[in-house]
N, C-alpha and C. Protein backbone atom coordinates (compact mmCIF):
# COMPACT_ATOMS: atom_id res chain seq x y z
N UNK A 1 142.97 59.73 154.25
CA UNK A 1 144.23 59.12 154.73
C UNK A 1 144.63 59.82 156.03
N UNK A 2 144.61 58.83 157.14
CA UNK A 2 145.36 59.28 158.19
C UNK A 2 147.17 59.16 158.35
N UNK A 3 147.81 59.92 159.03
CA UNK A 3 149.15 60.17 159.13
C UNK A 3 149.75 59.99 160.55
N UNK A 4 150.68 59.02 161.12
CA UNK A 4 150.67 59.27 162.86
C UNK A 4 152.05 59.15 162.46
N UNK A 5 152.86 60.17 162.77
CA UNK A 5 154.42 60.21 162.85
C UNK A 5 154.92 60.82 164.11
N UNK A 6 156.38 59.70 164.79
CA UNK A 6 156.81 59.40 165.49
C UNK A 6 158.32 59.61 165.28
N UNK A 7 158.83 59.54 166.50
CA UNK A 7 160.41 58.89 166.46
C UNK A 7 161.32 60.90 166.60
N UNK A 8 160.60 61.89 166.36
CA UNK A 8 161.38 62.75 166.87
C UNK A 8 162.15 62.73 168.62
N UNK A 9 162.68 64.38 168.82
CA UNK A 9 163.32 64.19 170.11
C UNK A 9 164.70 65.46 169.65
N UNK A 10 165.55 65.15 170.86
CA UNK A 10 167.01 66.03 171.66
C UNK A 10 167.62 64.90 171.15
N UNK A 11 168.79 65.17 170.43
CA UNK A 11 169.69 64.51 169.84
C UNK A 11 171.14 65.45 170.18
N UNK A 12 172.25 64.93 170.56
CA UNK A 12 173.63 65.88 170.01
C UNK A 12 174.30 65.91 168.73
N UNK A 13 174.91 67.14 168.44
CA UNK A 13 175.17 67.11 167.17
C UNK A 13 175.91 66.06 166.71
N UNK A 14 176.21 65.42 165.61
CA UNK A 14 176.69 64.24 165.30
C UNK A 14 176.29 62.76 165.19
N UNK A 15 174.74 63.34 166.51
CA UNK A 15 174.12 61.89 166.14
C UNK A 15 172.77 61.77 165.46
N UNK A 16 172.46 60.29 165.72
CA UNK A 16 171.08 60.19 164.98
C UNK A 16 169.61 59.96 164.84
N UNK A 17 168.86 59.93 164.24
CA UNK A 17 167.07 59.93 164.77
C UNK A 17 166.78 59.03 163.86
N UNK A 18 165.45 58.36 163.81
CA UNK A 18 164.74 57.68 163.24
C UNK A 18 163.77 58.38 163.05
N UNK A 19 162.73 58.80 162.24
CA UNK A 19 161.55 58.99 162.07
C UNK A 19 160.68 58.21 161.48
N UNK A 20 159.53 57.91 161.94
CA UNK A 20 158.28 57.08 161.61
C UNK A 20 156.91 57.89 161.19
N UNK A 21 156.30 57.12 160.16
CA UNK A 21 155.28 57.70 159.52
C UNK A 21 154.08 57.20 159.19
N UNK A 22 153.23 56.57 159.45
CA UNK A 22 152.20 55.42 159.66
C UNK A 22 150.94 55.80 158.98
N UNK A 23 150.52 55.39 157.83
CA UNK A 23 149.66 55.99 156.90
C UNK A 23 148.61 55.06 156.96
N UNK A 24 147.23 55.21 157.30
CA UNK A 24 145.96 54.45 157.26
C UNK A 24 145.04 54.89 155.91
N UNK A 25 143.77 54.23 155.88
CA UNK A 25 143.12 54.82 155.24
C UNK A 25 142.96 54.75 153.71
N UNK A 26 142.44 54.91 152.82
CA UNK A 26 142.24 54.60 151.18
C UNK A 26 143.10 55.48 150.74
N UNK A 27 144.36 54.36 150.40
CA UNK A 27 145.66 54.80 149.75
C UNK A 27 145.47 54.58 148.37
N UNK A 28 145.93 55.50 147.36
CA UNK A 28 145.81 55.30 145.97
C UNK A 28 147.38 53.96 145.60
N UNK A 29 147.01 53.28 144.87
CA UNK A 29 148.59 52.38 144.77
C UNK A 29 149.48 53.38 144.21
N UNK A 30 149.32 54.21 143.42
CA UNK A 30 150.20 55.11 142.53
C UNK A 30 150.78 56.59 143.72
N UNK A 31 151.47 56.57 144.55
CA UNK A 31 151.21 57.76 145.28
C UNK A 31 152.87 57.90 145.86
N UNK A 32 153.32 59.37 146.27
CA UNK A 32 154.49 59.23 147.37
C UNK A 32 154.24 59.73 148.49
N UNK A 33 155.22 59.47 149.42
CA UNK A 33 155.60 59.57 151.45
C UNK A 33 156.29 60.36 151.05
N UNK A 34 156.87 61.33 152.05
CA UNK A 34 157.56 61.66 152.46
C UNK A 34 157.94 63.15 154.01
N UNK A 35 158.79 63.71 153.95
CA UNK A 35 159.34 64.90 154.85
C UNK A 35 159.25 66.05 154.54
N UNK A 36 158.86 67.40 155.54
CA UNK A 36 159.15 68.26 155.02
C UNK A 36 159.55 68.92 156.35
N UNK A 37 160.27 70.28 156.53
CA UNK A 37 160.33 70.17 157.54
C UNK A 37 160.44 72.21 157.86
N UNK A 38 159.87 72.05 158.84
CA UNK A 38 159.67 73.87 159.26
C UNK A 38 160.71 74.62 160.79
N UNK A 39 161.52 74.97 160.43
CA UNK A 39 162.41 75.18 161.50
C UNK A 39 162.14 76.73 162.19
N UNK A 40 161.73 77.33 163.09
CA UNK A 40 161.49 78.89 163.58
C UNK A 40 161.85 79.74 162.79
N UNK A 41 160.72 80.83 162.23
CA UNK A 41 161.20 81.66 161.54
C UNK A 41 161.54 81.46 160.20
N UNK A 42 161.10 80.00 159.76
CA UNK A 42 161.63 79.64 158.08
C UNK A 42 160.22 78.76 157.71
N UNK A 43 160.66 79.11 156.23
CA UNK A 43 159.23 78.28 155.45
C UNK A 43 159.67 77.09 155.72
N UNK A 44 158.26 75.99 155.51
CA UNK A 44 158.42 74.65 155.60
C UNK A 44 159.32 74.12 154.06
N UNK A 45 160.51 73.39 154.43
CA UNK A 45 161.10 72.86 152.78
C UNK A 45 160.99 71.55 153.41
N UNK A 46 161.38 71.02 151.95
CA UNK A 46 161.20 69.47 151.56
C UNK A 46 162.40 68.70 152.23
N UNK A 47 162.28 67.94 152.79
CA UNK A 47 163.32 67.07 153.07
C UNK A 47 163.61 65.86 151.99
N UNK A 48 162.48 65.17 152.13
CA UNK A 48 163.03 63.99 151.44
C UNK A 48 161.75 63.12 150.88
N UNK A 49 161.61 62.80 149.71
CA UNK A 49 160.40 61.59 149.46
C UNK A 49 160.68 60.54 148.80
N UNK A 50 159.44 59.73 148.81
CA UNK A 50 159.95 58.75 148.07
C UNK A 50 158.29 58.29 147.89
N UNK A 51 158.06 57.13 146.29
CA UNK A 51 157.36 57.35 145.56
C UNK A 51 156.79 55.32 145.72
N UNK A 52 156.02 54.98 145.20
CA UNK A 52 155.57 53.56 145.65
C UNK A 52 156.41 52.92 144.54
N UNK A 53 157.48 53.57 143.54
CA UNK A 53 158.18 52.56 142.54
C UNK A 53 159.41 52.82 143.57
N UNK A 54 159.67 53.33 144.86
CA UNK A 54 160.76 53.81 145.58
C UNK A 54 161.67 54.63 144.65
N UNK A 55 161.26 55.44 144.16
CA UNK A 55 162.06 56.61 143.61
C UNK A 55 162.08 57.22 144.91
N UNK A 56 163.29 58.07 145.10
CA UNK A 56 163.62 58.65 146.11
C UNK A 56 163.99 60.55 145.60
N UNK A 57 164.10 61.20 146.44
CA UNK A 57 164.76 62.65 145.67
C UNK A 57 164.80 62.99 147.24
N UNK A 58 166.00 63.98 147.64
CA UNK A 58 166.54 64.52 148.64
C UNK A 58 166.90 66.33 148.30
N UNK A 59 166.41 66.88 149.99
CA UNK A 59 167.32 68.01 149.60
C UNK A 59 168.33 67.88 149.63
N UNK A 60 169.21 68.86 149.07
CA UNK A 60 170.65 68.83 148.53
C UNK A 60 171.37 69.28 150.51
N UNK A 61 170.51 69.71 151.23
CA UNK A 61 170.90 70.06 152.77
C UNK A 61 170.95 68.85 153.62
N UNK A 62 170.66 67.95 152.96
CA UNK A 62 170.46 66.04 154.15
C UNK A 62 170.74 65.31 152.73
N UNK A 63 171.48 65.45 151.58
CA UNK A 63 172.00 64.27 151.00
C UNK A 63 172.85 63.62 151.85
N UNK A 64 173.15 62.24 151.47
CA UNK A 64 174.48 61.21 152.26
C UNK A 64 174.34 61.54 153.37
N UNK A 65 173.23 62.48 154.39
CA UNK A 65 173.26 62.48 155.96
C UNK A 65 171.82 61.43 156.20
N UNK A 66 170.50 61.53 155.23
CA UNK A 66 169.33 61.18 155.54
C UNK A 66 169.24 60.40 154.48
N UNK A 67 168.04 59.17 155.02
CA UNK A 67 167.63 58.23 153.94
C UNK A 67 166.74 57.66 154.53
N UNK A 68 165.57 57.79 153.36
CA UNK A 68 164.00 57.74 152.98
C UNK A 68 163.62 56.39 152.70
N UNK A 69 162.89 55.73 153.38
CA UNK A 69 162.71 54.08 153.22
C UNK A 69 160.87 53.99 153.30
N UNK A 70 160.68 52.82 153.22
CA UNK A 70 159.21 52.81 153.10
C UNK A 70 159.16 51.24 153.64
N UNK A 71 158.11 50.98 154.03
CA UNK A 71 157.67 49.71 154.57
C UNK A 71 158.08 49.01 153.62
N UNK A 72 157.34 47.60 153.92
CA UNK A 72 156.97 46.22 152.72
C UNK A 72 155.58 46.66 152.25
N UNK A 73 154.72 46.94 152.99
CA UNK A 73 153.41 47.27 153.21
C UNK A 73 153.25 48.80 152.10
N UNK A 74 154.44 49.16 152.47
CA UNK A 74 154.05 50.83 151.66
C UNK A 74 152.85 51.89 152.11
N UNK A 75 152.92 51.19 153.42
CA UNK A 75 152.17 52.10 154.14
C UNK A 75 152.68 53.24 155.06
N UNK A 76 153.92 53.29 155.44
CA UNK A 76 154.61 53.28 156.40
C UNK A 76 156.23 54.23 155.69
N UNK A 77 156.18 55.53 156.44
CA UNK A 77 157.67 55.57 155.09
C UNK A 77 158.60 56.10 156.64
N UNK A 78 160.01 56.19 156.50
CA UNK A 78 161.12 56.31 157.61
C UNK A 78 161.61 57.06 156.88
N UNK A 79 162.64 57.65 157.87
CA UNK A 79 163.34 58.77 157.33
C UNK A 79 164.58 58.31 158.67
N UNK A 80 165.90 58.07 158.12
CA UNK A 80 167.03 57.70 159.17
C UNK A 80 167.90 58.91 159.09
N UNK A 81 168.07 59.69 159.72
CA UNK A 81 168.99 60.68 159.92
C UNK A 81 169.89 60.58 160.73
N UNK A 82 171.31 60.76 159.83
CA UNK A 82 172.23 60.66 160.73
C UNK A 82 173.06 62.08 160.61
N UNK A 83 174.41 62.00 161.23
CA UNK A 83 175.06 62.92 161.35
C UNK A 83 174.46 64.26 161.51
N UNK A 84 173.32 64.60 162.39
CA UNK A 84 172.47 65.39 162.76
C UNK A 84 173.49 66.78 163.10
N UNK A 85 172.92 67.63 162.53
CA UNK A 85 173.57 69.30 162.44
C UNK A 85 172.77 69.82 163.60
N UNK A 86 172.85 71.17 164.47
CA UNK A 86 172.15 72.02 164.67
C UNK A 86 171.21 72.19 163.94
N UNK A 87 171.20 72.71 162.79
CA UNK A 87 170.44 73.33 161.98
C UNK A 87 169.67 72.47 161.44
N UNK A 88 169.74 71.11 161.03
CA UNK A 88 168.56 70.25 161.09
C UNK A 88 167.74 70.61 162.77
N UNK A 89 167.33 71.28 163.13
CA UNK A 89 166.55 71.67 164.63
C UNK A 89 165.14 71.98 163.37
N UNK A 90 164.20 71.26 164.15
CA UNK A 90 163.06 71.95 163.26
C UNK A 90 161.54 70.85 163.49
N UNK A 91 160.25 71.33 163.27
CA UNK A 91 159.38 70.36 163.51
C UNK A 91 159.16 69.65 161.86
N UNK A 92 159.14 68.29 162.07
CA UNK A 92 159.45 67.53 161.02
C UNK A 92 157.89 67.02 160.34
N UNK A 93 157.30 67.10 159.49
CA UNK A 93 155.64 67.03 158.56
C UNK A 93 155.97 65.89 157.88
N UNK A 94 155.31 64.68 158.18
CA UNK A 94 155.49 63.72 157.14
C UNK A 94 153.97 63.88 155.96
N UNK A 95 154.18 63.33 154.92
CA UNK A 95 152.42 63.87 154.43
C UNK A 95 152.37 62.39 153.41
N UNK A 96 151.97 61.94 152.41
CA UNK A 96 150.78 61.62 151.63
C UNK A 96 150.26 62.32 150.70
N UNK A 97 150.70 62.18 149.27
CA UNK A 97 150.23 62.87 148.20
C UNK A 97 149.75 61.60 147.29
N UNK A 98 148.84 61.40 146.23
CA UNK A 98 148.13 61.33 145.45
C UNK A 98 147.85 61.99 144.35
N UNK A 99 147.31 61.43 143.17
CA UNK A 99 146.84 62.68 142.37
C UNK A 99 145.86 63.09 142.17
N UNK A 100 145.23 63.24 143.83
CA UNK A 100 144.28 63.87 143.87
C UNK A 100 144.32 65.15 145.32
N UNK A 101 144.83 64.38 146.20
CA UNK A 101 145.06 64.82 147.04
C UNK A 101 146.46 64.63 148.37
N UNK A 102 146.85 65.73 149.21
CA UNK A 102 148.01 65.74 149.57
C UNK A 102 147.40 65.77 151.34
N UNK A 103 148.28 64.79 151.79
CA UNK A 103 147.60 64.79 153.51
C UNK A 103 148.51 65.02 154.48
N UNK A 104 148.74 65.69 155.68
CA UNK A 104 150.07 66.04 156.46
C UNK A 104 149.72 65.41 157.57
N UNK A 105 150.57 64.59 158.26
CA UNK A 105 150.51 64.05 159.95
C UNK A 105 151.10 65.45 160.51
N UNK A 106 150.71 65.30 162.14
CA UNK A 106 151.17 66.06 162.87
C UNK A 106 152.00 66.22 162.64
N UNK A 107 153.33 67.42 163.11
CA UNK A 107 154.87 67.62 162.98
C UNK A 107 155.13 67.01 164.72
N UNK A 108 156.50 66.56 164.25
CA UNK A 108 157.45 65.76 165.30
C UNK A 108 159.00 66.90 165.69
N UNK A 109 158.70 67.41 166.39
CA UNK A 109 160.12 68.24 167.00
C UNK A 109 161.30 67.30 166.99
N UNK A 110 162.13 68.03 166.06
CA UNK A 110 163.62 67.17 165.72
C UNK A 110 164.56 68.29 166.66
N UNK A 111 165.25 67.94 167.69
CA UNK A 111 166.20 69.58 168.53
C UNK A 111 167.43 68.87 168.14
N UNK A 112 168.48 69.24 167.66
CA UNK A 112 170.22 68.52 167.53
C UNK A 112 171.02 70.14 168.07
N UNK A 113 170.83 69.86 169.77
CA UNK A 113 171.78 70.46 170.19
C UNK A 113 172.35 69.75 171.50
N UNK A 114 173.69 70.43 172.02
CA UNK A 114 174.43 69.65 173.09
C UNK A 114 173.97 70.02 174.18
């Protein structure tokens, strides 16, 4: 499974990003998308996923700010962030898990400063 994620960037605080996540390749039907994200100096944590029955689960740090969507296709998963903090600043990992195996696209630089 390939991974091409898009849609980072310089945002000011308060506003918002789109992220894109574009998954090719022999997808299991049973599998989840989602975020994780690595900011300077900190381990990579979870942002946000979501599962091909669209079960969703969020960190408790981007509840009611971020929301995890997925194509029609289910190939494809978004991540809409709004009300962007400073501290959301960080390079953003979309990945591809299975139960067999877990796949990471490049990271996308998210900056939310003025």
């Amino acid at each position: 499974v390939q991974l091409q994620a898009s849609g980072g960037g310089l945002v000011q605080p308060g506003g918002s990003l789109r992220l894109s996540c574009a998954a090719s390749g022999s997808m299991l039907s049973a599998n989840a998308m989602g975020w994780y994200r690595q900011a300077p100096a900190k381990q990579r944590e979870l942002v946000a996923t979501v599962t091909t029955g669209d079960r969703t689960n969020y960190a408790d740090s981007v509840k009611d700010r971020f929301t995890i969507s997925r194509g029609n296709a289910k190939n494809t998963v978004y991540l809409q962030m709004n009300s962007l903090k400073p501290e959301d600043t960080a390079v953003y990992f979309c990945y591809y898990s299975d139960y067999l195996y877990t796949y990471w696209g490049q990271g996308t630089l998210v900056t939310v400063s003025s």
